[in-house]
C-alpha atoms as a PDB file:
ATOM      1  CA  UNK A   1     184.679  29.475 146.629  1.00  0.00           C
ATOM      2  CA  UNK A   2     181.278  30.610 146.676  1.00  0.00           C
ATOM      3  CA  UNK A   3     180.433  34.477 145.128  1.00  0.00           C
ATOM      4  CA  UNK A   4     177.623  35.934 146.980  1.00  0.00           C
ATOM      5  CA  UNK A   5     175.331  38.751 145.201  1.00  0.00           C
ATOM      6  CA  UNK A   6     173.338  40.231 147.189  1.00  0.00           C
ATOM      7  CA  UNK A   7     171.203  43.335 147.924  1.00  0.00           C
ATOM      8  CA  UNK A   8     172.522  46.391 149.589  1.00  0.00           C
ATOM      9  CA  UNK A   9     170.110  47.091 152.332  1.00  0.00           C
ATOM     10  CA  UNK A  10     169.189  45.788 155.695  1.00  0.00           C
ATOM     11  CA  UNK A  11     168.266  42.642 154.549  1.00  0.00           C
ATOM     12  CA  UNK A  12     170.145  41.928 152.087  1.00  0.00           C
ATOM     13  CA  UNK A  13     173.412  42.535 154.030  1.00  0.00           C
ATOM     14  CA  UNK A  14     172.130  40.695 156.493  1.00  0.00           C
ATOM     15  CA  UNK A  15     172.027  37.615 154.493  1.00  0.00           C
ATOM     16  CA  UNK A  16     175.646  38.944 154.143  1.00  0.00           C
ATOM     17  CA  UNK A  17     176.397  38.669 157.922  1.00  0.00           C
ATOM     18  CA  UNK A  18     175.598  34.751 158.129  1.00  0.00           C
ATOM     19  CA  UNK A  19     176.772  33.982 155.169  1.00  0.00           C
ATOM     20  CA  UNK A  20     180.462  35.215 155.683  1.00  0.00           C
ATOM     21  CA  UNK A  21     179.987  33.919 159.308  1.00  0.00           C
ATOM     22  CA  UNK A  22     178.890  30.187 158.209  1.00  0.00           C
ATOM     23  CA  UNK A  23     180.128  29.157 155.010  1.00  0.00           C
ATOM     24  CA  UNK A  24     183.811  31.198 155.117  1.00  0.00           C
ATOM     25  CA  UNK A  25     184.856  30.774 151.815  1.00  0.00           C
ATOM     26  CA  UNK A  26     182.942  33.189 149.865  1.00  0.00           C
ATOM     27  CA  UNK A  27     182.959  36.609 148.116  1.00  0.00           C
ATOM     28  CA  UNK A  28     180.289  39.060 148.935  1.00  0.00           C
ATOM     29  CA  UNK A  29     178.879  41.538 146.937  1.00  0.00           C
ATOM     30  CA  UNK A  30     176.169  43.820 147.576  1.00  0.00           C
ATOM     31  CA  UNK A  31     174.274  46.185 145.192  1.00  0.00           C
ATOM     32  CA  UNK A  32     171.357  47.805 143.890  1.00  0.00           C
ATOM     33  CA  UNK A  33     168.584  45.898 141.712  1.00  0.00           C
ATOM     34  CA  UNK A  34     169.763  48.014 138.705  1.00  0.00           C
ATOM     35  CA  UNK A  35     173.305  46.807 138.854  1.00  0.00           C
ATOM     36  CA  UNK A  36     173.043  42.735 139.046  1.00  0.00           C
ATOM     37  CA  UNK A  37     173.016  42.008 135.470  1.00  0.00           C
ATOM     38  CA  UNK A  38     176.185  43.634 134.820  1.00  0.00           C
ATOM     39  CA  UNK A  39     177.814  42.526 137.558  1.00  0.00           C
ATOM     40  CA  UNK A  40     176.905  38.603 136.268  1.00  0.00           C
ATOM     41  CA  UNK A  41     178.066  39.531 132.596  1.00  0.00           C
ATOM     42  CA  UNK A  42     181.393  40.226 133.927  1.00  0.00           C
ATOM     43  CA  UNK A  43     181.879  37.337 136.730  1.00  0.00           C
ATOM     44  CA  UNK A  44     184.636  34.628 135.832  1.00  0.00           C
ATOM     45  CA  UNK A  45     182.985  31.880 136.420  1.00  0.00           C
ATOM     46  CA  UNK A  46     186.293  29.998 136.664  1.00  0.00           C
ATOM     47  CA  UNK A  47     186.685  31.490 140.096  1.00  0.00           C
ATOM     48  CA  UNK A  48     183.916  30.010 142.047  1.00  0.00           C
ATOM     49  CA  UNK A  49     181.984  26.884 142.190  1.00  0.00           C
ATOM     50  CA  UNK A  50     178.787  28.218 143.077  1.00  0.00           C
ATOM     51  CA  UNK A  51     176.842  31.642 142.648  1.00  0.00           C
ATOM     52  CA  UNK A  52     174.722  32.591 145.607  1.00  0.00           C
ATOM     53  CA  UNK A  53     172.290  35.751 145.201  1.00  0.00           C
ATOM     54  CA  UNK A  54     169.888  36.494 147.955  1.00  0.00           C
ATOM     55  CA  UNK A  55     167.041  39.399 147.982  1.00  0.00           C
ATOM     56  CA  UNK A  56     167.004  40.002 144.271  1.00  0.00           C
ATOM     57  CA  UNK A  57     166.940  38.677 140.943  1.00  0.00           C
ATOM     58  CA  UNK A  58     169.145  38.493 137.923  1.00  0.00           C
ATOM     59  CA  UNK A  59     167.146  39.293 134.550  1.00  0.00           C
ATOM     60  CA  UNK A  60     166.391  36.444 132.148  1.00  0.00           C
ATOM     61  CA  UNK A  61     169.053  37.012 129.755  1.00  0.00           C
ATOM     62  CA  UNK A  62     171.501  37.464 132.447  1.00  0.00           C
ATOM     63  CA  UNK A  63     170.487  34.500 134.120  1.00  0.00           C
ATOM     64  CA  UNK A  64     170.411  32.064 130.597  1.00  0.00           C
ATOM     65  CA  UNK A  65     174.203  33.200 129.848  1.00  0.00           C
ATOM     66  CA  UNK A  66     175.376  31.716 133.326  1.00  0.00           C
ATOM     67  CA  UNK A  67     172.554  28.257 133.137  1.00  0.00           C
ATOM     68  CA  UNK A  68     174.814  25.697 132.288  1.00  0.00           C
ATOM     69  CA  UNK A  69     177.880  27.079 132.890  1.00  0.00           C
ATOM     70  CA  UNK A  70     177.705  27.121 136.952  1.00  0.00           C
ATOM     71  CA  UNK A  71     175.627  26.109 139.934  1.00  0.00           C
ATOM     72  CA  UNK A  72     173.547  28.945 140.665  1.00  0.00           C
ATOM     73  CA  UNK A  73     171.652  29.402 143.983  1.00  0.00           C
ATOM     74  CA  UNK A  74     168.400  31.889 144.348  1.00  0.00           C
ATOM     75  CA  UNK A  75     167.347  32.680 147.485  1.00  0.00           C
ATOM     76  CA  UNK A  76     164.618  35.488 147.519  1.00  0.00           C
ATOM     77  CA  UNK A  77     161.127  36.347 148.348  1.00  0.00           C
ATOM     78  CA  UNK A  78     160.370  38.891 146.044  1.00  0.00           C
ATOM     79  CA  UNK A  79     156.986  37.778 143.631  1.00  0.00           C
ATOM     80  CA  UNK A  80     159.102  38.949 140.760  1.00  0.00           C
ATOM     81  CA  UNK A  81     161.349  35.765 140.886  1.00  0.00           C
ATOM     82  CA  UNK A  82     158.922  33.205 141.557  1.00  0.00           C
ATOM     83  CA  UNK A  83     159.716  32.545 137.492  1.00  0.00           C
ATOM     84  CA  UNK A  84     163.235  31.221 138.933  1.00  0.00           C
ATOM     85  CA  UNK A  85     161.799  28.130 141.073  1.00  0.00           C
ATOM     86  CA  UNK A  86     161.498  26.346 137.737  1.00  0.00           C
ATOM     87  CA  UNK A  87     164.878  27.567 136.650  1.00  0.00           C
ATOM     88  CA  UNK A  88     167.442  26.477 139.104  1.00  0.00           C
ATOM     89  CA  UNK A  89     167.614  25.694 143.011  1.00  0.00           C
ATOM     90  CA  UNK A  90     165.330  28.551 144.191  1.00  0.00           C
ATOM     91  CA  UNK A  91     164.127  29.290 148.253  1.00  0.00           C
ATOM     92  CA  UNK A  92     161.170  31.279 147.379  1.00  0.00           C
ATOM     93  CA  UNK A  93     158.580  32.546 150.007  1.00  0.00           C
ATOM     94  CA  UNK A  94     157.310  36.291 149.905  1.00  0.00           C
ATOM     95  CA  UNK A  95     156.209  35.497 153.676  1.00  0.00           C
ATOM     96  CA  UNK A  96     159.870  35.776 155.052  1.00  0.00           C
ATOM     97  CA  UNK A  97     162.598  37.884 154.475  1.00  0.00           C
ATOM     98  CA  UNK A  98     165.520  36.677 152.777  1.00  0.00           C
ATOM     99  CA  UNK A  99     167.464  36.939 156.014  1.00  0.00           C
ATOM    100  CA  UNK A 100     165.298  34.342 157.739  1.00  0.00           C
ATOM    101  CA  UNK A 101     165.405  32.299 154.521  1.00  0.00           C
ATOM    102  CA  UNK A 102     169.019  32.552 154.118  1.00  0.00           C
ATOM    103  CA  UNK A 103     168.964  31.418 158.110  1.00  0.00           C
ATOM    104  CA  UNK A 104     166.852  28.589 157.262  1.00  0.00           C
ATOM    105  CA  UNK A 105     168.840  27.005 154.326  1.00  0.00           C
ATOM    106  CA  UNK A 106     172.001  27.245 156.328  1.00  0.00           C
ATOM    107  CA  UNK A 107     170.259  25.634 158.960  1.00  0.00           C
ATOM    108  CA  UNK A 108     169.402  23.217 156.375  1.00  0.00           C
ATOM    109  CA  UNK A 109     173.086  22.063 155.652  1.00  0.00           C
ATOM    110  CA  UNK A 110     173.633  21.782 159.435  1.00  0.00           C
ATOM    111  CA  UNK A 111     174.988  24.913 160.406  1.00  0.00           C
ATOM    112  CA  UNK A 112     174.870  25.989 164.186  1.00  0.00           C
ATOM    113  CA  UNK A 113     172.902  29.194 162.918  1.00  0.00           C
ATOM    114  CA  UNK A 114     170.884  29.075 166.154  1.00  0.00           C
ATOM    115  CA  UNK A 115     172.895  32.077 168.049  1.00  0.00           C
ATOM    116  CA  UNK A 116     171.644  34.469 165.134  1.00  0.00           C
ATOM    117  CA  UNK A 117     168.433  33.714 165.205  1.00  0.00           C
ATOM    118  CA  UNK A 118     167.601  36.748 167.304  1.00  0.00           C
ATOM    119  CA  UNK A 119     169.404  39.122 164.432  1.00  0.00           C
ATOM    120  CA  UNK A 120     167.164  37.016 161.522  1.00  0.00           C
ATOM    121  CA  UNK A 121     163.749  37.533 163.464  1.00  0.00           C
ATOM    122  CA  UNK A 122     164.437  40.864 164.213  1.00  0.00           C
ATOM    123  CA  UNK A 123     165.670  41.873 160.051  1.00  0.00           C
ATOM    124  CA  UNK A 124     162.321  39.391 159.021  1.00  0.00           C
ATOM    125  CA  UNK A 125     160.063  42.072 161.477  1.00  0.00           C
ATOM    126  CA  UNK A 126     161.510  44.878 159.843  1.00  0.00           C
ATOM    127  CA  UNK A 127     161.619  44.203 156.193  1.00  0.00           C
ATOM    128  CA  UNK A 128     157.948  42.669 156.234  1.00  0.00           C
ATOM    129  CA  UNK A 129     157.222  45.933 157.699  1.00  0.00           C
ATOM    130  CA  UNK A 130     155.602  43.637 160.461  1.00  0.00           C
ATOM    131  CA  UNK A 131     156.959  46.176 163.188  1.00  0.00           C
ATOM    132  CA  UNK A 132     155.983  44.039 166.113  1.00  0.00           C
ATOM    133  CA  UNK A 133     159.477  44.604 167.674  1.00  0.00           C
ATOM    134  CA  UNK A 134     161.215  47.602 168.605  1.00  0.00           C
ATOM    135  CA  UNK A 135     164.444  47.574 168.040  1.00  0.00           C
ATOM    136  CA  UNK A 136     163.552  46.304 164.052  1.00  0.00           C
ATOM    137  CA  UNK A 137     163.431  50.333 163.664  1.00  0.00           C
ATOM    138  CA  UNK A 138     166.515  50.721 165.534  1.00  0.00           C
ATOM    139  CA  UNK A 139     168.568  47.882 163.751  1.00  0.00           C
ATOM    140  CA  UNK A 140     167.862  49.198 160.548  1.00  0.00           C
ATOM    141  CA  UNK A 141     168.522  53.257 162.188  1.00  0.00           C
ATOM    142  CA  UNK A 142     172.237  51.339 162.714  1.00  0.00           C
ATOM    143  CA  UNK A 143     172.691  49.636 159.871  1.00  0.00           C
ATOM    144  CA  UNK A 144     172.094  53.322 157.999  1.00  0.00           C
ATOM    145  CA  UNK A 145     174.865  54.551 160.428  1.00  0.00           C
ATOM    146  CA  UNK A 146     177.429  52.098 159.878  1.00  0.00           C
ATOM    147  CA  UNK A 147     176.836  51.275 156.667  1.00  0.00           C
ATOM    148  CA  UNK A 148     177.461  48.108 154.775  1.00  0.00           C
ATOM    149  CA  UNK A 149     181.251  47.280 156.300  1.00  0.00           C
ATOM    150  CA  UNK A 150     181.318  48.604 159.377  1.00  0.00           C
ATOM    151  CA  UNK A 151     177.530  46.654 160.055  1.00  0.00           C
ATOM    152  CA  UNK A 152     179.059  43.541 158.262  1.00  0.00           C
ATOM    153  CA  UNK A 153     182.471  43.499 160.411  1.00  0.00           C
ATOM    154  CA  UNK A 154     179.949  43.846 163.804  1.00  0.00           C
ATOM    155  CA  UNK A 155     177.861  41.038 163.125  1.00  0.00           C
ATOM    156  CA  UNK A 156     179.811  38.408 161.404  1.00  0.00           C
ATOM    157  CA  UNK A 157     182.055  38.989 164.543  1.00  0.00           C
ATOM    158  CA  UNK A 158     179.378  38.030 167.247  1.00  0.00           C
ATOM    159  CA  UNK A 159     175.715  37.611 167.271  1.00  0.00           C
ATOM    160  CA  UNK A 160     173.352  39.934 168.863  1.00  0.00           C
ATOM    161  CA  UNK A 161     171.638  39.817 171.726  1.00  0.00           C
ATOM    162  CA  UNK A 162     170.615  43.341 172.341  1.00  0.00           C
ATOM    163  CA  UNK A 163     172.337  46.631 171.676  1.00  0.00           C
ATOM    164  CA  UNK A 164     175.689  47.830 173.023  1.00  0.00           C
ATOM    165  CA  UNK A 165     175.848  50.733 175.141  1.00  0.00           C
ATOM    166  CA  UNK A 166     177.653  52.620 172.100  1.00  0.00           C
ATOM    167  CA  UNK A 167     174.954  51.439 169.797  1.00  0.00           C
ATOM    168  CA  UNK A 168     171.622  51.952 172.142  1.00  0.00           C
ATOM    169  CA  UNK A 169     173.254  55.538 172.538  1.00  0.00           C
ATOM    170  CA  UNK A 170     173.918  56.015 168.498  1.00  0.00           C
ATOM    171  CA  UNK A 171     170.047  54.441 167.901  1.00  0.00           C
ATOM    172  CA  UNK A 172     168.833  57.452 170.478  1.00  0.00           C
ATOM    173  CA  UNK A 173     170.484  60.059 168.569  1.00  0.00           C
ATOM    174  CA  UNK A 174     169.478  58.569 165.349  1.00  0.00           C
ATOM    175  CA  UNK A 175     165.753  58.438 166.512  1.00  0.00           C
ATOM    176  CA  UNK A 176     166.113  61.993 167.304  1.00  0.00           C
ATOM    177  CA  UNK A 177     167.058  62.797 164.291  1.00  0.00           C
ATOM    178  CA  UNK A 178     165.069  60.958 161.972  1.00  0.00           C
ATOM    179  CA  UNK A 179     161.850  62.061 163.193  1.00  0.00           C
ATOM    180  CA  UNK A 180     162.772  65.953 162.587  1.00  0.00           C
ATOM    181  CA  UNK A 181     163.973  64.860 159.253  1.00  0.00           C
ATOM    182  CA  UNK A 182     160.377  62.661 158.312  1.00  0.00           C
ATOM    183  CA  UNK A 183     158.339  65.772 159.491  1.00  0.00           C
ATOM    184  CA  UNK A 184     160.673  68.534 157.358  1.00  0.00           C
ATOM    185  CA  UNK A 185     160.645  65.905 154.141  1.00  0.00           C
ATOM    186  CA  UNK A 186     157.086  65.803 154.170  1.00  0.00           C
ATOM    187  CA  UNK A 187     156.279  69.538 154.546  1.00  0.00           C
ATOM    188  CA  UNK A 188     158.440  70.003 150.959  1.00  0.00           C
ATOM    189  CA  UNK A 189     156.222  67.389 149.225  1.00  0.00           C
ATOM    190  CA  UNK A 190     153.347  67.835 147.165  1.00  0.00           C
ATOM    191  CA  UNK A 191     150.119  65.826 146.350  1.00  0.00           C
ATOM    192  CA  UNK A 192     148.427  64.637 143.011  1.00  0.00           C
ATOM    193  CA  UNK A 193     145.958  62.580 141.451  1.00  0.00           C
ATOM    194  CA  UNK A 194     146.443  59.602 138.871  1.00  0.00           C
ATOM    195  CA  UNK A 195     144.557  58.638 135.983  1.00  0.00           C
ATOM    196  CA  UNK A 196     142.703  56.095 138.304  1.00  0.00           C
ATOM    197  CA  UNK A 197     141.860  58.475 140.654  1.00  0.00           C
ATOM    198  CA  UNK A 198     144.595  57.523 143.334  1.00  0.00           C
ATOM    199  CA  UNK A 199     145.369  60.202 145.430  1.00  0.00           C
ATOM    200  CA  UNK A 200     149.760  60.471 145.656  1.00  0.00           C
ATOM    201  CA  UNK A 201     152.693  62.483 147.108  1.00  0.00           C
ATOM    202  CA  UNK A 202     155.809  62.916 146.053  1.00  0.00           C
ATOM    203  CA  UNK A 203     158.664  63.643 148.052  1.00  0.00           C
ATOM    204  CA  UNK A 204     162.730  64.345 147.499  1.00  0.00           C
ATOM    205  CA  UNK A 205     164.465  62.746 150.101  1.00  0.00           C
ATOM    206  CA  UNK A 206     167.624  60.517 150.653  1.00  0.00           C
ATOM    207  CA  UNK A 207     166.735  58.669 153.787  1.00  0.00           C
ATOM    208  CA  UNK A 208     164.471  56.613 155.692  1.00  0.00           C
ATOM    209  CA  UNK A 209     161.986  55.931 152.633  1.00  0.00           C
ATOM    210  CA  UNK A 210     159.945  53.349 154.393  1.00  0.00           C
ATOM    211  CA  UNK A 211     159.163  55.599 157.324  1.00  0.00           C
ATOM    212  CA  UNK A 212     158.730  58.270 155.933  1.00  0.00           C
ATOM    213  CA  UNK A 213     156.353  56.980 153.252  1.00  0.00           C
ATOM    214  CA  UNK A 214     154.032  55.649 156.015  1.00  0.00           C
ATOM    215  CA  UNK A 215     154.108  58.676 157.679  1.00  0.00           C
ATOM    216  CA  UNK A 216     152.782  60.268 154.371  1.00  0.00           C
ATOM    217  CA  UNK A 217     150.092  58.184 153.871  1.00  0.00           C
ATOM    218  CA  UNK A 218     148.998  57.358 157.347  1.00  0.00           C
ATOM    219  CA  UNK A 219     148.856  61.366 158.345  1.00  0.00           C
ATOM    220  CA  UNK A 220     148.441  62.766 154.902  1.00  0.00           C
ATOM    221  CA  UNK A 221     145.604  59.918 153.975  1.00  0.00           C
ATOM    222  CA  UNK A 222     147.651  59.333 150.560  1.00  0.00           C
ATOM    223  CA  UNK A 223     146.817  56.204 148.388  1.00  0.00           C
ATOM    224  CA  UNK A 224     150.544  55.448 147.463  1.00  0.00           C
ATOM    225  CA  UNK A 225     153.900  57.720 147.855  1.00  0.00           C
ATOM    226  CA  UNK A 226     156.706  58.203 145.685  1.00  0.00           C
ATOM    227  CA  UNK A 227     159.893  59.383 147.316  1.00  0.00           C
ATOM    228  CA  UNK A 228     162.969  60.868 144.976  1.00  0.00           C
ATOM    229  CA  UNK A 229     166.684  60.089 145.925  1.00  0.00           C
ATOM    230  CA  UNK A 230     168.185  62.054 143.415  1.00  0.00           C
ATOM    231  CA  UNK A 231     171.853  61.058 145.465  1.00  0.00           C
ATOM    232  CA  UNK A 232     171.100  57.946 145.201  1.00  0.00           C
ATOM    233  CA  UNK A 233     169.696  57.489 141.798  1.00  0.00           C
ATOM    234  CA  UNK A 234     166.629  55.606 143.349  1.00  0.00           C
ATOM    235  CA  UNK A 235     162.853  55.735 143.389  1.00  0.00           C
ATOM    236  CA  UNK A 236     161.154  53.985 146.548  1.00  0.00           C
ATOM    237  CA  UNK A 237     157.147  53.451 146.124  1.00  0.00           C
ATOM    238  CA  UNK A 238     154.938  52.691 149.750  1.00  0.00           C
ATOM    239  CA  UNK A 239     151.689  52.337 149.389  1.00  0.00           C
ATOM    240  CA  UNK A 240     148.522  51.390 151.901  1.00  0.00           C
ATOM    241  CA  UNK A 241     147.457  47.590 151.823  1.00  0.00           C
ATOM    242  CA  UNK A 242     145.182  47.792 149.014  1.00  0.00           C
ATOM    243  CA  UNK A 243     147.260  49.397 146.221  1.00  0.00           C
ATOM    244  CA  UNK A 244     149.596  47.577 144.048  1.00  0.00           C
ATOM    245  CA  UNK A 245     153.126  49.891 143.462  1.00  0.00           C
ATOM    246  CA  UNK A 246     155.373  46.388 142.619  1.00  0.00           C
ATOM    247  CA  UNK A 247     153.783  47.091 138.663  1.00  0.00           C
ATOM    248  CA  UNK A 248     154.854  50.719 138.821  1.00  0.00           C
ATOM    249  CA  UNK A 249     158.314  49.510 140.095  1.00  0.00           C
ATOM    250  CA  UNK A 250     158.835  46.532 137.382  1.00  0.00           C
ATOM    251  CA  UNK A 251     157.174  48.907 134.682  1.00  0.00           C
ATOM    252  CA  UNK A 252     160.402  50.808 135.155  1.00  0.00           C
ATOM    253  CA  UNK A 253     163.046  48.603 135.408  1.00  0.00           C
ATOM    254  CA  UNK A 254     162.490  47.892 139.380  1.00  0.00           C
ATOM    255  CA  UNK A 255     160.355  45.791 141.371  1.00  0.00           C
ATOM    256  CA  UNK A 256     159.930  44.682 145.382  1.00  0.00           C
ATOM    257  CA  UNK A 257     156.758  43.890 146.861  1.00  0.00           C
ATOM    258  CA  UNK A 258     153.009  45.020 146.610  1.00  0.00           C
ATOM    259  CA  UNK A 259     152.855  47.819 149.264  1.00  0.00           C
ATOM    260  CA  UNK A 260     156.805  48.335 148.685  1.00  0.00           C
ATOM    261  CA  UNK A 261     158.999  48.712 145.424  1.00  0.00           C
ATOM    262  CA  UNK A 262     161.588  50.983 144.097  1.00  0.00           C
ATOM    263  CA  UNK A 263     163.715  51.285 141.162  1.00  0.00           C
ATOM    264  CA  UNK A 264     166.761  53.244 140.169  1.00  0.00           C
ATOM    265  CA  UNK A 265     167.172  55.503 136.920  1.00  0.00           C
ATOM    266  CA  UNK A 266     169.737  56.986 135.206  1.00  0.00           C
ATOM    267  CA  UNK A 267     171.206  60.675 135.457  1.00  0.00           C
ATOM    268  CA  UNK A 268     168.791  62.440 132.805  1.00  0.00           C
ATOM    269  CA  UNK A 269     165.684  61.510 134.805  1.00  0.00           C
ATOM    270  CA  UNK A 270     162.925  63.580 134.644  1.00  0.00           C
ATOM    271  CA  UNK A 271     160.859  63.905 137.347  1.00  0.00           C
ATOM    272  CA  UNK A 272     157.688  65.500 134.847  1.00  0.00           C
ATOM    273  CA  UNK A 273     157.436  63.226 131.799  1.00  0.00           C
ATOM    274  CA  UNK A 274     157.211  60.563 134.819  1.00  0.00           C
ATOM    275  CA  UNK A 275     154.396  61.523 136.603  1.00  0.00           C
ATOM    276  CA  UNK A 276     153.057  62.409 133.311  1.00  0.00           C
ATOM    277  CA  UNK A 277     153.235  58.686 132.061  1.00  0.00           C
ATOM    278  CA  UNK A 278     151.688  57.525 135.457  1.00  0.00           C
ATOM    279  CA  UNK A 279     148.555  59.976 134.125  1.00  0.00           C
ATOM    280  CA  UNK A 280     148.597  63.297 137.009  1.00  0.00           C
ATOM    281  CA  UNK A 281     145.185  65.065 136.291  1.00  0.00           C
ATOM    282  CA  UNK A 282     145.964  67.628 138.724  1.00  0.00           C
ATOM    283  CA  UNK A 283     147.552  68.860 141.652  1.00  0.00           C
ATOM    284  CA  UNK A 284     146.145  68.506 145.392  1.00  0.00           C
END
C-alpha cells in the first residue's frame, strides 16, 4: 500500500487523480503546506510500503524521523526542495508542474498514462501560470466548484477530453462570477510601500488568489500583492517577473515559487505587526 501526501489544490489533486487511477492501492491525502509535518509524525509506517508526496515538502526534521524507516518518494518542483534530491528518490524540476511530473514517472514504470495527458498539459499551463490554453482557467474555475472529492471521483473515473455540457455550463457561470468578485476584491484593498521601496496591495479575499493578484498588479501597476484568507488561514503572495515573494513566503513558515508563494498562520494573526516586519513606510 502506498500513502500519498499531497497538496490540496489544482495541482496537487491532480497528481491525486492519476495516482488513484494508475497505481490502485494507495491512500491519498491532501493538505495545506502548514499541515505535512504533522501529518508524517503521526503516520504508521507499518501500514504502507512506500510514502509518496507530490507538490510539497516535508520539513527536515520531519523528513530525518521517517529516513530509514521507509521508502520515501518526492516528487515536486518547488525550489524549496531541491535540498531533497540528495536525500532520497526525488523528481525535481521547477519547469513542470507536479502533475506533468507525476505523469511522467508513472509513465516511467510503464503505465498507459497516455489518455490523461490532455488533463496533465492542461494543470502544467495553469499552475506555471503559462495561460496559453483556455480552459487551464476553467479547469481550475471547476476544480474550486467541486472541490477535492467530487473533482477526484470525475477524473479518476475517465479522462478528459473537453468539458461536459454540465461542466462547460458550471465554468460559464463561474466565469461570470469570478470576474464581479476580482473587480469588488480589489476596490476594498489598499496600497503601500516597503522598506525597499516596492510598491504593494493588500487584499482580504477567499478566492481566486492567482487571478486576482494579477489583476492587481497588471491594472493597479503594483510590484507584488498580498491577498488575506482569513477563512482559510492562508496568505497567497503574486508578484510581477522581477520580484522575489518565495523569501517572504519561507520567511514565514511557507514557500512556492518566485512570482508565487503563500503560507498559512495561525488564529491570532495580525495583519499590522506583519506588514510592519515587511518595513510599510507609508500608505499609497
Amino acid at each position: 500500500m502506498l500513502l500519498h501526501i499531497s497538496h490540496n489544490d489544482l495541482d496537487g489533486v491532480s497528481c491525486g487523480v492519476l495516482t488513484k487511477k494508475f497505481l490502485r492501492e494507495v491512500d491519498n491525502i491532501f493538505c495545506n503546506y502548514n499541515e505535512i509535518d504533522q501529518i508524517l509524525a503521526e503516520v504508521n509506517t507499518a501500514e504502507y510500503e512506500r510514502i509518496l508526496i507530490t507538490d510539497m515538502s516535508p520539513g527536515k526534521r520531519a523528513f530525518e524521523r521517517l529516513l530509514g524507516e521507509i521508502e520515501m518518494i518526492i516528487i515536486d518542483h518547488h525550489e524549496s526542495s531541491v535540498w531533497l534530491t540528495e536525500m532520497t528518490e526525488c523528481i525535481h524540476d521547477i519547469k513542470k508542474s507536479a502533475t506533468m511530473l507525476t505523469f511522467e514517472w508513472l509513465k516511467d514504470m510503464g503505465k498507459d498514462v497516455e489518455p490523461y495527458r490532455e488533463l496533465a498539459e492542461c494543470v502544467n499551463d495553469f499552475d506555471m501560470w503559462h495561460l496559453k490554453r483556455k480552459d487551464s482557467l476553467q479547469m481550475n474555475m471547476l476544480f474550486m466548484k467541486l472541490g477535492v472529492e467530487r473533482y477526484m471521483e470525475r477524473f479518476s473515473r475517465r479522462p478528459y477530453n473537453g468539458f461536459s455540457a454540465d461542466e462547460q455550463l458550471i465554468v460559464e457561470l463561474e466565469t461570470e462570477r469570478r470576474d464581479k468578485y476580482i473587480h469588488s476584491a480589489a476596490k476594498s484593498g489598499f496600497s503601500l510601500k516597503d522598506r525597499d521601496g516596492l510598491d504593494f496591495f493588500v487584499v482580504f479575499a477567499e478566492e481566486y488568489s492567482s487571478e486576482l493578484g494579477n489583476h492587481i498588479i497588471k491594472d493597479l501597476e503594483m510590484d507584488y500583492v498580498i491577498i488575506i484568507n482569513m477563512q482559510r488561514h492562508k496568505v497567497s503572495l503574486r508578484s510581477r517577473p522581477a520580484v522575489d515573494v518565495r523569501r517572504l513566503a519561507e520567511q514565514n513558515g511557507g514557500g512556492g515559487h518566485k512570482n508565487a508563494a503563500g503560507f498559512s498562520f495561525e488564529f491570532d494573526f495580525g495583519t499590522m505587526d506583519f506588514l510592519h516586519e515587511i518595513g510599510v513606510i507609508h500608505e499609497g
